[in-house]
N, C-alpha and C. Protein backbone atom coordinates (compact mmCIF):
# COMPACT_ATOMS: atom_id res chain seq x y z
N UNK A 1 -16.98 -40.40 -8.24
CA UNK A 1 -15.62 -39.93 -8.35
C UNK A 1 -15.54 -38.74 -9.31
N UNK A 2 -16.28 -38.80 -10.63
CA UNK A 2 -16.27 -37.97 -11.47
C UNK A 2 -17.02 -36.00 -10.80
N UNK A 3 -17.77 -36.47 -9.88
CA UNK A 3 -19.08 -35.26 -9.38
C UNK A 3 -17.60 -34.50 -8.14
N UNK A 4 -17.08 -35.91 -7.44
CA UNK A 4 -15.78 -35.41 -6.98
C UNK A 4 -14.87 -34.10 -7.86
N UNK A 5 -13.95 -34.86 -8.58
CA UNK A 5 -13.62 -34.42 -9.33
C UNK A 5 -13.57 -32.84 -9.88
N UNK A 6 -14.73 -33.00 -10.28
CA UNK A 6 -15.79 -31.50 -10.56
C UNK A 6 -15.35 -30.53 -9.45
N UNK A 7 -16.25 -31.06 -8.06
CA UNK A 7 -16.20 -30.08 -7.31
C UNK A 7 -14.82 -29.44 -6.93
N UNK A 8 -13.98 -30.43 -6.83
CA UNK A 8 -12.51 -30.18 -6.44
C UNK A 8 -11.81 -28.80 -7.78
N UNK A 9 -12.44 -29.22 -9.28
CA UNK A 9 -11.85 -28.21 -10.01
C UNK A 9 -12.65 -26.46 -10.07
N UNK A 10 -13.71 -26.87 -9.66
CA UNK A 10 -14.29 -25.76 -9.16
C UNK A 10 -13.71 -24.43 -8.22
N UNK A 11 -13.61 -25.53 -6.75
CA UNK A 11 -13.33 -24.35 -5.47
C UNK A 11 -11.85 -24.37 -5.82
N UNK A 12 -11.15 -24.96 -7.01
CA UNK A 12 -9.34 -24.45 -7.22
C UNK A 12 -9.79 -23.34 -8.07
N UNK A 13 -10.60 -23.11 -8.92
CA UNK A 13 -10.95 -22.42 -10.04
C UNK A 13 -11.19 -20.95 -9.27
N UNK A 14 -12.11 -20.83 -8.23
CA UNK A 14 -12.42 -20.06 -7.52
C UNK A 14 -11.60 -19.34 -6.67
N UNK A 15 -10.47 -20.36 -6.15
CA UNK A 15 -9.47 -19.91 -5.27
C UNK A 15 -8.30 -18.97 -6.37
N UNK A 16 -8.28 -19.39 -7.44
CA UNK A 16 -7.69 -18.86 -8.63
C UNK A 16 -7.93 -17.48 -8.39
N UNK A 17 -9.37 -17.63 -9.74
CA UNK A 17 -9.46 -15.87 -9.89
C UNK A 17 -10.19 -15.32 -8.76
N UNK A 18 -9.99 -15.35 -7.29
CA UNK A 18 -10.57 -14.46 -6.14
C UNK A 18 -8.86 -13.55 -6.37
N UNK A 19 -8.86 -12.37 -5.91
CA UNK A 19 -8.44 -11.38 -5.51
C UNK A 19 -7.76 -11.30 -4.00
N UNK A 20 -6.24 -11.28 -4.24
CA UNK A 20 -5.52 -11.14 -2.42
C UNK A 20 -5.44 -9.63 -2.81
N UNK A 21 -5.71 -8.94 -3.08
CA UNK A 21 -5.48 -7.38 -2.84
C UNK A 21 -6.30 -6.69 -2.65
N UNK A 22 -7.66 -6.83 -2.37
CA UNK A 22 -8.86 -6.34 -1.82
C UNK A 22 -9.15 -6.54 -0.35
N UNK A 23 -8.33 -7.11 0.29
CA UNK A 23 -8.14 -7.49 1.81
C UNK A 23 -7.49 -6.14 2.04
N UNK A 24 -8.27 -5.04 3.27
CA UNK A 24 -7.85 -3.98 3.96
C UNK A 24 -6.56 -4.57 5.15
N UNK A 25 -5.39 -3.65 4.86
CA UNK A 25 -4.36 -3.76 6.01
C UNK A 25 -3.87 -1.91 6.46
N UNK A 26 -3.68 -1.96 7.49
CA UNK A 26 -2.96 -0.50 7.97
C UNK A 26 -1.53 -1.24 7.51
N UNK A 27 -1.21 0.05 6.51
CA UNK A 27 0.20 0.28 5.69
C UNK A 27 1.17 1.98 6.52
N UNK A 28 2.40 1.89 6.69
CA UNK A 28 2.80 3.03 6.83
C UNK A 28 3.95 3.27 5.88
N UNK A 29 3.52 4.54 5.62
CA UNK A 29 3.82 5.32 3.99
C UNK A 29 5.10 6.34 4.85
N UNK A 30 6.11 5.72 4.24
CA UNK A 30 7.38 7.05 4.90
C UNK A 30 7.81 7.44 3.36
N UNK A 31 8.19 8.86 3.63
CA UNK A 31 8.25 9.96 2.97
C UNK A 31 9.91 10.53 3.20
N UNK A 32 10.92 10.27 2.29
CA UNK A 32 12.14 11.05 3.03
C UNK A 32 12.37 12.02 1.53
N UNK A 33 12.81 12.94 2.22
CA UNK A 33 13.00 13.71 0.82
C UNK A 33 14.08 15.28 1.46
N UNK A 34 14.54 16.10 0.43
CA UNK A 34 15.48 17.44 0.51
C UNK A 34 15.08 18.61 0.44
N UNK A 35 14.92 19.60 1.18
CA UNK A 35 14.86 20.90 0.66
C UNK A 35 15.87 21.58 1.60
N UNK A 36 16.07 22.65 0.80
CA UNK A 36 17.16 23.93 1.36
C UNK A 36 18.54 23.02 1.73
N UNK A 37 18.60 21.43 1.64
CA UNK A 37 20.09 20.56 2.06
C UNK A 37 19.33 20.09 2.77
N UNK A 38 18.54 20.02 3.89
CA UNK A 38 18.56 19.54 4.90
C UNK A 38 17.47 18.54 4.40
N UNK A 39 17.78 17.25 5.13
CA UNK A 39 16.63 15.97 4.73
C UNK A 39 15.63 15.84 5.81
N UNK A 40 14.53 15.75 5.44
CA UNK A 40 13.17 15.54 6.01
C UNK A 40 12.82 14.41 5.45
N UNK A 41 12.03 13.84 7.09
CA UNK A 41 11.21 12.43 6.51
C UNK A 41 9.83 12.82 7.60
N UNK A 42 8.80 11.87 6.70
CA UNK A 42 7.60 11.98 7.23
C UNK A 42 6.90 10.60 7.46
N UNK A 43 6.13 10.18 8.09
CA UNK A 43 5.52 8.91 8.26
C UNK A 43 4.30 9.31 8.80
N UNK A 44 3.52 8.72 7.65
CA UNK A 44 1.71 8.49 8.00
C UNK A 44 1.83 6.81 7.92
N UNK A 45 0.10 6.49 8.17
CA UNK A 45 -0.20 5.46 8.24
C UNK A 45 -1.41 5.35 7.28
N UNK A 46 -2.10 4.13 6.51
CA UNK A 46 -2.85 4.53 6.11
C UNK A 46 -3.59 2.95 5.74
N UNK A 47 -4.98 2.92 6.41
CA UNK A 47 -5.49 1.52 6.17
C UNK A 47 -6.54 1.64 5.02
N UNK A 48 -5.81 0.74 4.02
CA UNK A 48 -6.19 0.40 2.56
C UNK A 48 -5.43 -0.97 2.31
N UNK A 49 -6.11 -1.11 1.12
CA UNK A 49 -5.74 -2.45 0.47
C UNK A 49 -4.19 -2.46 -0.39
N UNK A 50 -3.62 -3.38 -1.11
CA UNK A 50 -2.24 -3.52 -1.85
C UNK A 50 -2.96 -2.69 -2.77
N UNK A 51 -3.79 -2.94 -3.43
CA UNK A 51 -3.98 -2.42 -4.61
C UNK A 51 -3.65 -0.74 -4.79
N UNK A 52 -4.80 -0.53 -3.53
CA UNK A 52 -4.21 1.08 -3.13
C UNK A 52 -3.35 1.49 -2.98
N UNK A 53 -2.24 1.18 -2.21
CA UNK A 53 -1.15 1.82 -1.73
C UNK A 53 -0.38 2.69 -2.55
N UNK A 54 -0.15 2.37 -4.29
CA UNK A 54 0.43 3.25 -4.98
C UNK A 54 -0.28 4.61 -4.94
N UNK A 55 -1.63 4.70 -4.77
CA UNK A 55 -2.26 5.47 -4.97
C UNK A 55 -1.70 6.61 -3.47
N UNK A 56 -1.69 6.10 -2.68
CA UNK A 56 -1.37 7.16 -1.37
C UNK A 56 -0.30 7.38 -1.31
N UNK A 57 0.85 6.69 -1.89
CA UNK A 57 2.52 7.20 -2.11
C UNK A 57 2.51 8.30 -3.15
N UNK A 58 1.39 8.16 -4.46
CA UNK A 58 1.32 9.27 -5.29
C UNK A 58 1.15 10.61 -4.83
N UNK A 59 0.40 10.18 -3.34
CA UNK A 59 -0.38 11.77 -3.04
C UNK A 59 0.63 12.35 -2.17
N UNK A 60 1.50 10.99 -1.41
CA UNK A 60 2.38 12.12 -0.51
C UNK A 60 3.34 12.64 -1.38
N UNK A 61 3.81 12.22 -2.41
CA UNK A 61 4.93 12.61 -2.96
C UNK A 61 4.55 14.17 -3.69
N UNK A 62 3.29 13.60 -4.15
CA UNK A 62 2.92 15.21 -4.87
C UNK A 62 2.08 16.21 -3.60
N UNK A 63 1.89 15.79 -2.58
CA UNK A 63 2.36 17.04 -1.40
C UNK A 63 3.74 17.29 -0.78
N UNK A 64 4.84 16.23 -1.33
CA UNK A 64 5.98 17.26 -0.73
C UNK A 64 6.31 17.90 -2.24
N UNK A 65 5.76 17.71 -3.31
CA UNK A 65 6.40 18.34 -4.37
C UNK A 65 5.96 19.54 -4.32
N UNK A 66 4.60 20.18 -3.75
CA UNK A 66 4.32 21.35 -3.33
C UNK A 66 5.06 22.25 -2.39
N UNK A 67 5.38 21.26 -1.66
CA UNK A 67 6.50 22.12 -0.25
C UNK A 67 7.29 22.66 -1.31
N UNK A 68 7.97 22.35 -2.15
CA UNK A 68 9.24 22.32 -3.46
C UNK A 68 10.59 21.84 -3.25
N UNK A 69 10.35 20.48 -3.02
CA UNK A 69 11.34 19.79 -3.32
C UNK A 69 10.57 18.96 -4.42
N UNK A 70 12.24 19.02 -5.07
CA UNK A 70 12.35 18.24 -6.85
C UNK A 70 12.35 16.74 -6.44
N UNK A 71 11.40 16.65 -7.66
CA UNK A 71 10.96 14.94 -7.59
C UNK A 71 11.89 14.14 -7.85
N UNK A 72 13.42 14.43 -7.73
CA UNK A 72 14.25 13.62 -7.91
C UNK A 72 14.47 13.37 -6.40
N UNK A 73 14.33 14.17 -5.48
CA UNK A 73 14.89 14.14 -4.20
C UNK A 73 14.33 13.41 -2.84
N UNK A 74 12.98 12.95 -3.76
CA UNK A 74 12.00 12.55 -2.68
C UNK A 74 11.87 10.35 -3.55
N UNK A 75 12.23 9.92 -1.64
CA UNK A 75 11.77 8.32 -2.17
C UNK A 75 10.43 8.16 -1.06
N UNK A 76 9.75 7.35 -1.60
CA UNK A 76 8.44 6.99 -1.15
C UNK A 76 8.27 5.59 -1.02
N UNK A 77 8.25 5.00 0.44
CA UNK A 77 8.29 3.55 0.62
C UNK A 77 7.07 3.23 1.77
N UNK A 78 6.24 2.01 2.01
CA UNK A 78 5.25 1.42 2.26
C UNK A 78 5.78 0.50 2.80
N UNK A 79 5.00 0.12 4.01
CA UNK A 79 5.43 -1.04 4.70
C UNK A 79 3.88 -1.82 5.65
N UNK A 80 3.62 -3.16 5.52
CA UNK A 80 2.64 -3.42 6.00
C UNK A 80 3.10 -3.49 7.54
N UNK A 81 2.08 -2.62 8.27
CA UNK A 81 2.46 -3.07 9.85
C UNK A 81 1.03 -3.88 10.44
N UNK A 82 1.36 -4.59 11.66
CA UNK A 82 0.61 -5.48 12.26
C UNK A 82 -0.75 -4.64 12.96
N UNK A 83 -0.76 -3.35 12.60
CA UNK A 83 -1.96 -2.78 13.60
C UNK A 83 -3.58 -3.35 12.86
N UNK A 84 -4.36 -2.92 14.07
CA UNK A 84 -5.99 -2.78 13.72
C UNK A 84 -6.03 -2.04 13.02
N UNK A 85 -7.17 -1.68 12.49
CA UNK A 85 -7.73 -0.52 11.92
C UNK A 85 -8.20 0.39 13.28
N UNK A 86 -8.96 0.15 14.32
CA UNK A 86 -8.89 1.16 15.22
C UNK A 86 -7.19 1.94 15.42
N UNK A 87 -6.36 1.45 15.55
CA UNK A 87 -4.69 1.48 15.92
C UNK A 87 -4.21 2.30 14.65
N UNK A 88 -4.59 2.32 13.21
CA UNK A 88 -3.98 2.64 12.19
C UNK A 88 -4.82 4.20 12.00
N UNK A 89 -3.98 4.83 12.83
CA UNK A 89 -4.41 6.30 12.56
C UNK A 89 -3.18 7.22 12.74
């Protein structure tokens, strides 16, 4: 009962500190933002992990900040969709 025991606090121990954000999903990254008045939105897709995703909202935002719209004008939102990775392009 005791060797029980054990093993049972083990694979909880394990299930603990493993990592859900290292699992790859196709995410799509929409982009809406202002220049000259008129509103533009953009949508990529992009298969990476949770962890990543801030990282690819950083990059679109600082490529529309190049177009020159002010970083007040631009929101940047992520959404997990159901595709493959062949499909997530």
């Amino acid at each position: 009962m005791k060797k029980l025991f054990v093993a049972c606090a083990i694979v909880l121990s394990a299930g603990l500190f493993s990592s859900c954000g290292d699992t790859q999903y196709c995410y799509e990254i929409t982009t809406t933002y202002t220049i000259l008045g008129q509103q533009l939105s953009n949508t990529t897709r992009a298969w990476c992990t949770k962890n990543e995703i801030k990282s690819y909202e950083a990059s679109a935002k600082e490529a529309v900040v190049k177009l020159g719209a002010s970083e007040d004008a631009i929101k940047v939102s992520s959404k997990l969709t159901g595709l493959s990775q062949n499909e997530c392009k």
